[in-house]
C-alpha atoms as a PDB file:
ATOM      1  CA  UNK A   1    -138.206 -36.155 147.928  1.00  0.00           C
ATOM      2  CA  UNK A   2    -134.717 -37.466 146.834  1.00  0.00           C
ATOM      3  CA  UNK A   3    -130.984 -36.928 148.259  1.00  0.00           C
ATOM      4  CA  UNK A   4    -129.102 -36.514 145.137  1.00  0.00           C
ATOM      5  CA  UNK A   5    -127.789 -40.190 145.607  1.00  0.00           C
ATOM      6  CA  UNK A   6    -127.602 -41.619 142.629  1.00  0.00           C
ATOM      7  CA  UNK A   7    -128.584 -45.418 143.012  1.00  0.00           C
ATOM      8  CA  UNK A   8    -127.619 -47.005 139.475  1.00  0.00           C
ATOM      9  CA  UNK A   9    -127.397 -45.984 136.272  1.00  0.00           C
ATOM     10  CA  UNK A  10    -130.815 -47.077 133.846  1.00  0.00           C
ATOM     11  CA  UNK A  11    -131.128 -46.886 130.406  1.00  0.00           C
ATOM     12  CA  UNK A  12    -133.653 -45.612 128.166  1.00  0.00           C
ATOM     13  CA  UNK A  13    -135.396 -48.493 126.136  1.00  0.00           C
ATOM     14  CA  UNK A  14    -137.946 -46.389 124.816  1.00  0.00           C
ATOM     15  CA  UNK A  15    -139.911 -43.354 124.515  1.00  0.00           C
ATOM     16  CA  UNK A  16    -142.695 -42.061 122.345  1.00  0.00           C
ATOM     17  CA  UNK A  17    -143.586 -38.641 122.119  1.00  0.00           C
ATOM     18  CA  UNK A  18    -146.497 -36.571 121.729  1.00  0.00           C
ATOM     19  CA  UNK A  19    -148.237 -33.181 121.037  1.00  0.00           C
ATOM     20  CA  UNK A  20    -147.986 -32.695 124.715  1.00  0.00           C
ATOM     21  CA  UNK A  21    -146.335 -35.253 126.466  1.00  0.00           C
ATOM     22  CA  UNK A  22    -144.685 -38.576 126.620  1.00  0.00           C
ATOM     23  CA  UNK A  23    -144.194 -42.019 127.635  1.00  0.00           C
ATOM     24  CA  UNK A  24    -141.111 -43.717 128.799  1.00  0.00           C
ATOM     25  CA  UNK A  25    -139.645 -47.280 129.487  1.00  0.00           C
ATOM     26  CA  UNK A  26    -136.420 -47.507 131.770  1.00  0.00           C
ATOM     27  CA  UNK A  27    -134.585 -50.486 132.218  1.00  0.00           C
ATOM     28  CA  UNK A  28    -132.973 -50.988 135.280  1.00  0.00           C
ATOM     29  CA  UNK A  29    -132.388 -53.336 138.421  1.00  0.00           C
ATOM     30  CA  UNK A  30    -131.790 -51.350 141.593  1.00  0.00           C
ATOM     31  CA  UNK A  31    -134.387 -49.407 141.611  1.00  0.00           C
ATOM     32  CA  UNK A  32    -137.274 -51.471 140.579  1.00  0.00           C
ATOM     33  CA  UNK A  33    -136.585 -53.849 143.377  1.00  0.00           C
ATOM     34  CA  UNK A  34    -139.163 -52.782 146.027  1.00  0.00           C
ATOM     35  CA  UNK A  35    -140.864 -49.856 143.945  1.00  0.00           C
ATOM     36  CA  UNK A  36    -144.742 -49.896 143.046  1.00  0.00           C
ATOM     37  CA  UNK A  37    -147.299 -47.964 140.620  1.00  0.00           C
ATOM     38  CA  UNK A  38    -147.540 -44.820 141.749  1.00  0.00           C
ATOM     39  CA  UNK A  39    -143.912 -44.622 143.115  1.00  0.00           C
ATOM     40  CA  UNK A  40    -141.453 -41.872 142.620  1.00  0.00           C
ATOM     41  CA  UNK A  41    -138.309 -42.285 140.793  1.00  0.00           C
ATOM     42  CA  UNK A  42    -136.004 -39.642 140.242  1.00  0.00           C
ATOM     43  CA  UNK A  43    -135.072 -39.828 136.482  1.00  0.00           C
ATOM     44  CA  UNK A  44    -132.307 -37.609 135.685  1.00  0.00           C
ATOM     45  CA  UNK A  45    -133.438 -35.572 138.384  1.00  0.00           C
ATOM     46  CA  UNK A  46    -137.147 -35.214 137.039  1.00  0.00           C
ATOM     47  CA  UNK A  47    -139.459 -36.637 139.574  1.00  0.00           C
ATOM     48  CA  UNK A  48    -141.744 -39.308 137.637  1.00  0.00           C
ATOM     49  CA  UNK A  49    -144.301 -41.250 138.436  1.00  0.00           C
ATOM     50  CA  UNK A  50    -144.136 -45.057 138.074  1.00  0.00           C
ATOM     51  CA  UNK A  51    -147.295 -45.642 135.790  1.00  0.00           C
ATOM     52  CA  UNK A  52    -146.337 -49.232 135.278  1.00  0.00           C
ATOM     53  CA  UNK A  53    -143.693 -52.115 135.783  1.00  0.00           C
ATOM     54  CA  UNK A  54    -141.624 -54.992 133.636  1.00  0.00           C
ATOM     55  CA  UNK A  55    -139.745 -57.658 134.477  1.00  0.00           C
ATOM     56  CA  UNK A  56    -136.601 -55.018 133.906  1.00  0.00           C
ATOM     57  CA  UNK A  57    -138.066 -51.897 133.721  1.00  0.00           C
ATOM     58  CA  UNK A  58    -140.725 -49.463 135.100  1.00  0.00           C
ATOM     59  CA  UNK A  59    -142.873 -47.061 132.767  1.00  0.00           C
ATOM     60  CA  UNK A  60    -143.309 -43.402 133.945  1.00  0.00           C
ATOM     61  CA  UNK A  61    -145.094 -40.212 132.242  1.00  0.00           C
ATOM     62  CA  UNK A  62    -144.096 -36.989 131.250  1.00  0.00           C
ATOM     63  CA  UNK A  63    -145.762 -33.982 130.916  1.00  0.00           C
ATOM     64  CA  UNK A  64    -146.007 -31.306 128.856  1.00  0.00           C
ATOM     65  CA  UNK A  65    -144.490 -29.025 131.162  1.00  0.00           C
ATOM     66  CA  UNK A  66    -141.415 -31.220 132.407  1.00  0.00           C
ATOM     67  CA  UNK A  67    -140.923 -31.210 128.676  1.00  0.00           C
ATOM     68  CA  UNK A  68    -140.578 -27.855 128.458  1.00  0.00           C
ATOM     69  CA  UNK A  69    -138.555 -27.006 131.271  1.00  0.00           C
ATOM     70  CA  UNK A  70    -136.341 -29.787 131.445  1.00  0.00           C
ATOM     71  CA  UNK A  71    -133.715 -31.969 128.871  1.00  0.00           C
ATOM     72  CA  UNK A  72    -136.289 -34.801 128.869  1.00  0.00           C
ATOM     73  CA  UNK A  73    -137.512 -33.280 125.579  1.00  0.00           C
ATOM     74  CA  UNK A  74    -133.952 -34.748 124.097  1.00  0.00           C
ATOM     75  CA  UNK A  75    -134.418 -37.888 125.957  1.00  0.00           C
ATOM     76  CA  UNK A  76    -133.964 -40.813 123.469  1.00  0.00           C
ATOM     77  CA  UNK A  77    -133.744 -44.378 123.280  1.00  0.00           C
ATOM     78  CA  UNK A  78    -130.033 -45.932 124.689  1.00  0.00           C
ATOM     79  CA  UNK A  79    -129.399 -42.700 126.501  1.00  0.00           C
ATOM     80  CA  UNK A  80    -127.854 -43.528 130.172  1.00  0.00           C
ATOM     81  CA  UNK A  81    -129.702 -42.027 132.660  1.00  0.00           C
ATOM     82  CA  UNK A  82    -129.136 -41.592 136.392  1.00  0.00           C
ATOM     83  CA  UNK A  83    -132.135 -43.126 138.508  1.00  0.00           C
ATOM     84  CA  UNK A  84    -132.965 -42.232 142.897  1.00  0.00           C
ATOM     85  CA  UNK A  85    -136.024 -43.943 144.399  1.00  0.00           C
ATOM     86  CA  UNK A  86    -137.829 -41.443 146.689  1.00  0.00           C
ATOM     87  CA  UNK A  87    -135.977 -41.248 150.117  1.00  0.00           C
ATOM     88  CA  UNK A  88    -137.333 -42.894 153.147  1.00  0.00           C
ATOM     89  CA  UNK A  89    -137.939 -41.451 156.881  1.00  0.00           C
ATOM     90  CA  UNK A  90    -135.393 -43.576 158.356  1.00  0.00           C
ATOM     91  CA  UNK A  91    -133.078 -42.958 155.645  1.00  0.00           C
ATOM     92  CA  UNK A  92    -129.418 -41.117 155.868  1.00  0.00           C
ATOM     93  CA  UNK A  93    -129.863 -37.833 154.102  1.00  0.00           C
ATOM     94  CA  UNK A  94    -126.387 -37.646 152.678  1.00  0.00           C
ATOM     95  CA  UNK A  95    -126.622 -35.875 149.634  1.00  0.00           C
ATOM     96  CA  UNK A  96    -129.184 -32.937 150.164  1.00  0.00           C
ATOM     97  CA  UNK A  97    -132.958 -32.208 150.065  1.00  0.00           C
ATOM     98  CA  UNK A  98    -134.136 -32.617 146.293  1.00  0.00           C
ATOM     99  CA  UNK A  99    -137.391 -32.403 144.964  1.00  0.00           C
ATOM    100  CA  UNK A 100    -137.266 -33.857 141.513  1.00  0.00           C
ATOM    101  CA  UNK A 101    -138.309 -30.603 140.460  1.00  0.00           C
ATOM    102  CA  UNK A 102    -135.835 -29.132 137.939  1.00  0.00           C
ATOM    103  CA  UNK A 103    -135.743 -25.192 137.516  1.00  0.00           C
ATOM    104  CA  UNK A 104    -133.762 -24.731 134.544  1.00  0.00           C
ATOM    105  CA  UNK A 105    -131.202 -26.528 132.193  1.00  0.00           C
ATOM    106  CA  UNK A 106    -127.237 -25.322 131.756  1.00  0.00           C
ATOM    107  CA  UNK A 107    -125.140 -26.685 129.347  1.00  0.00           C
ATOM    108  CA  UNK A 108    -121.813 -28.507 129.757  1.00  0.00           C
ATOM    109  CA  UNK A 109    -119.004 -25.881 128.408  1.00  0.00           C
ATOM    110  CA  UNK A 110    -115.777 -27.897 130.006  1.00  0.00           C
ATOM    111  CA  UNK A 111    -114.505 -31.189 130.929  1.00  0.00           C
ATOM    112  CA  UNK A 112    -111.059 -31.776 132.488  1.00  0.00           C
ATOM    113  CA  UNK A 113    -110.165 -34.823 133.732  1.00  0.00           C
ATOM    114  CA  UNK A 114    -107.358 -34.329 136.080  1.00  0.00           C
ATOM    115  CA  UNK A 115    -105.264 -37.250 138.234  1.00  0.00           C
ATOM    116  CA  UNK A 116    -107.781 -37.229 141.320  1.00  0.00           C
ATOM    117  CA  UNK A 117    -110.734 -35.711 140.213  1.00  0.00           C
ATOM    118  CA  UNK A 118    -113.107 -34.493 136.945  1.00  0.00           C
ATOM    119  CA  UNK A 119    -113.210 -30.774 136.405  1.00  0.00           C
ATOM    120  CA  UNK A 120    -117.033 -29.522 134.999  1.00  0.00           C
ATOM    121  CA  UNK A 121    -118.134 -26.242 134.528  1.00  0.00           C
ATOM    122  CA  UNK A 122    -121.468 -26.152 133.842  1.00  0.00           C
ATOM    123  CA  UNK A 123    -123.326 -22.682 132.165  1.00  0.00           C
ATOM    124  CA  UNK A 124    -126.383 -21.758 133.304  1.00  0.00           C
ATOM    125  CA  UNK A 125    -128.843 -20.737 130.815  1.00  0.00           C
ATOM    126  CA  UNK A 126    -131.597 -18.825 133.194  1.00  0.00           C
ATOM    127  CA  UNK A 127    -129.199 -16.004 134.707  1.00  0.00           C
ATOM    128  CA  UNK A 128    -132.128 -15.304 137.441  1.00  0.00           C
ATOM    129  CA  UNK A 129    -131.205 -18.434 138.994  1.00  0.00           C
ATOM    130  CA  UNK A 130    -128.119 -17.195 139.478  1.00  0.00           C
ATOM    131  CA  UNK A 131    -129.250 -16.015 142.841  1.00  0.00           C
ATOM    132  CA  UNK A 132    -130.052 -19.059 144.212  1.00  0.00           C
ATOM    133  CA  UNK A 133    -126.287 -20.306 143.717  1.00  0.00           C
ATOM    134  CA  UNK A 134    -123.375 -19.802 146.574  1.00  0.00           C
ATOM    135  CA  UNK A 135    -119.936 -20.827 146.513  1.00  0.00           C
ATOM    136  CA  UNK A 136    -119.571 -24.341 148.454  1.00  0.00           C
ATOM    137  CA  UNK A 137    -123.117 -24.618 148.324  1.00  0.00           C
ATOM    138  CA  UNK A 138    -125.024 -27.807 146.749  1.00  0.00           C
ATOM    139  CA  UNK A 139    -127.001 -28.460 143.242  1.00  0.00           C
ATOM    140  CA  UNK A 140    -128.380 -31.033 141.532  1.00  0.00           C
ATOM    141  CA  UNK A 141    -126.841 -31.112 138.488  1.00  0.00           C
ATOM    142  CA  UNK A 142    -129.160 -34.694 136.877  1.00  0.00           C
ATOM    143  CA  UNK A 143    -130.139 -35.388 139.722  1.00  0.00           C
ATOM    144  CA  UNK A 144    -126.918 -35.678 141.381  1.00  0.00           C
ATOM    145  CA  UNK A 145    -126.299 -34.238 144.391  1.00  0.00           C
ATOM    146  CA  UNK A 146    -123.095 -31.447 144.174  1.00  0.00           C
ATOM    147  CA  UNK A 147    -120.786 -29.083 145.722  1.00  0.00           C
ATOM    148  CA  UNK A 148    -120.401 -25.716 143.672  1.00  0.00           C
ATOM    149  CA  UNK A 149    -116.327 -25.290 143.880  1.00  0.00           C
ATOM    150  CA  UNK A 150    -116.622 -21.952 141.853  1.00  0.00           C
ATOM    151  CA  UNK A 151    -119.075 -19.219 140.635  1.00  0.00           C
ATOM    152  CA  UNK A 152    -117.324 -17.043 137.636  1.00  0.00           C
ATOM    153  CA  UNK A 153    -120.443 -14.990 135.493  1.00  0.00           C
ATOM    154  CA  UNK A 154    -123.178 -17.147 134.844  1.00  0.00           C
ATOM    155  CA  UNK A 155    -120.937 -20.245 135.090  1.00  0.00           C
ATOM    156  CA  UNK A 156    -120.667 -23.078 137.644  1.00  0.00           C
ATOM    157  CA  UNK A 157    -117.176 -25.244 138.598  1.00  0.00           C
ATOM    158  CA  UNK A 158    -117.534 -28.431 140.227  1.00  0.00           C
ATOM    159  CA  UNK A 159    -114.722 -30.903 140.971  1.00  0.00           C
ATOM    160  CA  UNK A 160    -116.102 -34.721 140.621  1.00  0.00           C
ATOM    161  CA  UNK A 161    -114.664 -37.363 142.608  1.00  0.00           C
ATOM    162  CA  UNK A 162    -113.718 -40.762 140.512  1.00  0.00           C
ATOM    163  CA  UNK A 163    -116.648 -42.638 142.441  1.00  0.00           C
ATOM    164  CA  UNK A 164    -119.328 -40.455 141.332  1.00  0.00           C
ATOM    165  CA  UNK A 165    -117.932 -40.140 137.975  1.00  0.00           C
ATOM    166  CA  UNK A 166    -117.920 -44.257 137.828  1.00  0.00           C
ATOM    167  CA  UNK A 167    -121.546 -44.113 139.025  1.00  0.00           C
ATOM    168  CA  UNK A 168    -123.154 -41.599 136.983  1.00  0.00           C
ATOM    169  CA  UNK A 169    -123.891 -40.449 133.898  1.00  0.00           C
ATOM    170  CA  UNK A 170    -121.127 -37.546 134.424  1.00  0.00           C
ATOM    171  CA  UNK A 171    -118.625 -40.329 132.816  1.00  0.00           C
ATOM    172  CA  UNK A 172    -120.361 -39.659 129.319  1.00  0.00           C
ATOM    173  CA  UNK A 173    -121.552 -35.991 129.326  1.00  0.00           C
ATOM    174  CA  UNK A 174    -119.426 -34.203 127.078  1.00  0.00           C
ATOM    175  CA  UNK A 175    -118.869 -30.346 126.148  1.00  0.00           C
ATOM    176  CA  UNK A 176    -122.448 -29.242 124.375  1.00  0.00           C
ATOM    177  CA  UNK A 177    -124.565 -31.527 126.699  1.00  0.00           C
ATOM    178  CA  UNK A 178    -127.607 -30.166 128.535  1.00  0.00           C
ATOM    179  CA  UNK A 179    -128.294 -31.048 131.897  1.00  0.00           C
ATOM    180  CA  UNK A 180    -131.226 -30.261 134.190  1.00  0.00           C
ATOM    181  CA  UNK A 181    -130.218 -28.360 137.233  1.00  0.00           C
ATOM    182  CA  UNK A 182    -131.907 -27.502 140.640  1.00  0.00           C
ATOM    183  CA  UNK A 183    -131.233 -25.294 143.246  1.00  0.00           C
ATOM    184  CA  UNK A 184    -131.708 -25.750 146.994  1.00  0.00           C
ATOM    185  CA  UNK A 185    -134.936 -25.456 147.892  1.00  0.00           C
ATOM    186  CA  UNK A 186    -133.946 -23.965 151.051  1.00  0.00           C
ATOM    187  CA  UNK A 187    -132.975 -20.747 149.420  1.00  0.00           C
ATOM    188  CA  UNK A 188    -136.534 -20.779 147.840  1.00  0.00           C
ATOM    189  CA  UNK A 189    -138.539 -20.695 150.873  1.00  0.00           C
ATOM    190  CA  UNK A 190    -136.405 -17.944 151.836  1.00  0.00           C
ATOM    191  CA  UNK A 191    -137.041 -15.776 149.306  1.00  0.00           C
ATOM    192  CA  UNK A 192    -140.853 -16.708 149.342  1.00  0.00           C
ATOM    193  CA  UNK A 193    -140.762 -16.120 153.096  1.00  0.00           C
ATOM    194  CA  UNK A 194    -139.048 -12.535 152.618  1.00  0.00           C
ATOM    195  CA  UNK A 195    -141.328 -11.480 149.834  1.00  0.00           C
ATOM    196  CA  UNK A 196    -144.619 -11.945 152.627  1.00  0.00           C
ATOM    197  CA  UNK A 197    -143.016 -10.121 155.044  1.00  0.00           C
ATOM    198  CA  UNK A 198    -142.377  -7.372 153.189  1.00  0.00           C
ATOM    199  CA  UNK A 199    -145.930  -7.621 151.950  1.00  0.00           C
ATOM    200  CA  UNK A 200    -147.052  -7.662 155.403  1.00  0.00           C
ATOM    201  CA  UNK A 201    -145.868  -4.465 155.947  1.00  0.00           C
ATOM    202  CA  UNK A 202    -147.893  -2.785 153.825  1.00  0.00           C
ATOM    203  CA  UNK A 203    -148.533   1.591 153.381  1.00  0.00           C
ATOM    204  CA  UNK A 204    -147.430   2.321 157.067  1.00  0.00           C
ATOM    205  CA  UNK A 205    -146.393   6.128 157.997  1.00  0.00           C
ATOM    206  CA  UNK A 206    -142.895   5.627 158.510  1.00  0.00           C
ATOM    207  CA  UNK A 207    -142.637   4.356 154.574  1.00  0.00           C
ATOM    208  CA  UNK A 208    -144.560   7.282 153.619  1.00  0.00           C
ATOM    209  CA  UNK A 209    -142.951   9.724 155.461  1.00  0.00           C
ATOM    210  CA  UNK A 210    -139.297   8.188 154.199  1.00  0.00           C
ATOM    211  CA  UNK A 211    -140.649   8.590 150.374  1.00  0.00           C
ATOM    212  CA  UNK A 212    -141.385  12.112 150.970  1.00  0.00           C
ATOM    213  CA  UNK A 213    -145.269  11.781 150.944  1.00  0.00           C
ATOM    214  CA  UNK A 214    -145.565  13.487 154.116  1.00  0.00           C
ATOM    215  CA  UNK A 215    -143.730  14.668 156.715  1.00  0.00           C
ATOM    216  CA  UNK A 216    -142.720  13.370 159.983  1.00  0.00           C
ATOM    217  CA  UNK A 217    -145.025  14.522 163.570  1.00  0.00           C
ATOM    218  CA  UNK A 218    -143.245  17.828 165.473  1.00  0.00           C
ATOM    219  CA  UNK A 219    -142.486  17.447 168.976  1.00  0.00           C
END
């Protein structure tokens, strides 16, 4: 699980590609300080697996269906990435929860740098999401943890603060980029939770009698 916190800014020092998959080398500092194989690092919000460590760098995996889903398919070598390690217990939670587990990709349609902040709007591609996003709610837009300022159609505003423009990749997105996006999860288990209750319910008497299948008991 990560907060949306971006902790430094890696680059991409390689990457090969396969049929189904492929592998990745990250160069960095932060991050790597206290992480081990088999740790999680947030890489442009994609949850990855540490599969093996430089002196500068950390390897990870990526499957076939984190391909698919996500922009790591245009990943390439020099691209600036933003990099989380997995949050701790004891740790302040001051983004919000993220799982590393992006639902969909938008595409960057404007950016307006203003005096005290960085206008984006953001479009997002999957228009069933679109349920899962509320006005002065968060997202993850790369991993980065963010308020939506605006919903207008299938299109996203956010206003970015200097500091998190400084500290992200944000500073060189430009109009035409994909980014990976994730809703709250909290929203999620809502929906899951709704669709078992109604399940639960199941062919009772009142629901037949209100779709006209039979009709109610005289008294």
């Amino acid at each position: 699980m990560f907060t949306g916190i971006i902790e430094e800014r890696g680059i991409i020092a390689d990457i090969a590609f396969s049929s189904t998959s492929a592998k990745i080398k990250v160069i960095c500092k932060i991050v790597k300080e206290d992480v081990k194989i088999g740790d999680s690092i947030a890489v442009n919000g994609i949850c990855l697996t540490v599969t093996d460590l430089a002196k500068d760098a950390f390897f990870a995996d990526i499957s076939e269906e984190t391909l698919k889903i996500s922009t790591a398919k245009h990943f390439k070598r020099g691209l600036i990435v933003n990099l989380e390690r997995a949050v701790r217990l004891n740790d302040r939670l001051s983004g919000h929860i993220v799982t590393g587990h992006v639902d969909t990709c938008g595409d960057v349609i404007l950016k307006r740098e203003n005096k005290d902040f960085c206008v984006f709007t953001v479009s997002i591609e999957d228009k069933k999401m679109l349920k899962y996003v509320i006005q002065k709610g968060s997202i993850a837009i790369d991993g980065i943890s963010l308020t939506i300022n605006e919903i207008v159609d299938n299109n996203i505003r956010l206003n970015i603060i200097p500091h998190t423009l400084k500290n992200t990749n944000l500073e060189f997105l430009k109009v035409g980029d994909k980014v990976n996006l994730e809703f709250d999860i909290i929203g999620k288990y809502i929906e899951r939770l709704l669709e078992f209750k109604n399940q639960e319910r199941g062919i009772t008497e009142d629901l037949l009698i209100r779709s006209g299948f039979m009709g109610g008991i005289l008294k």
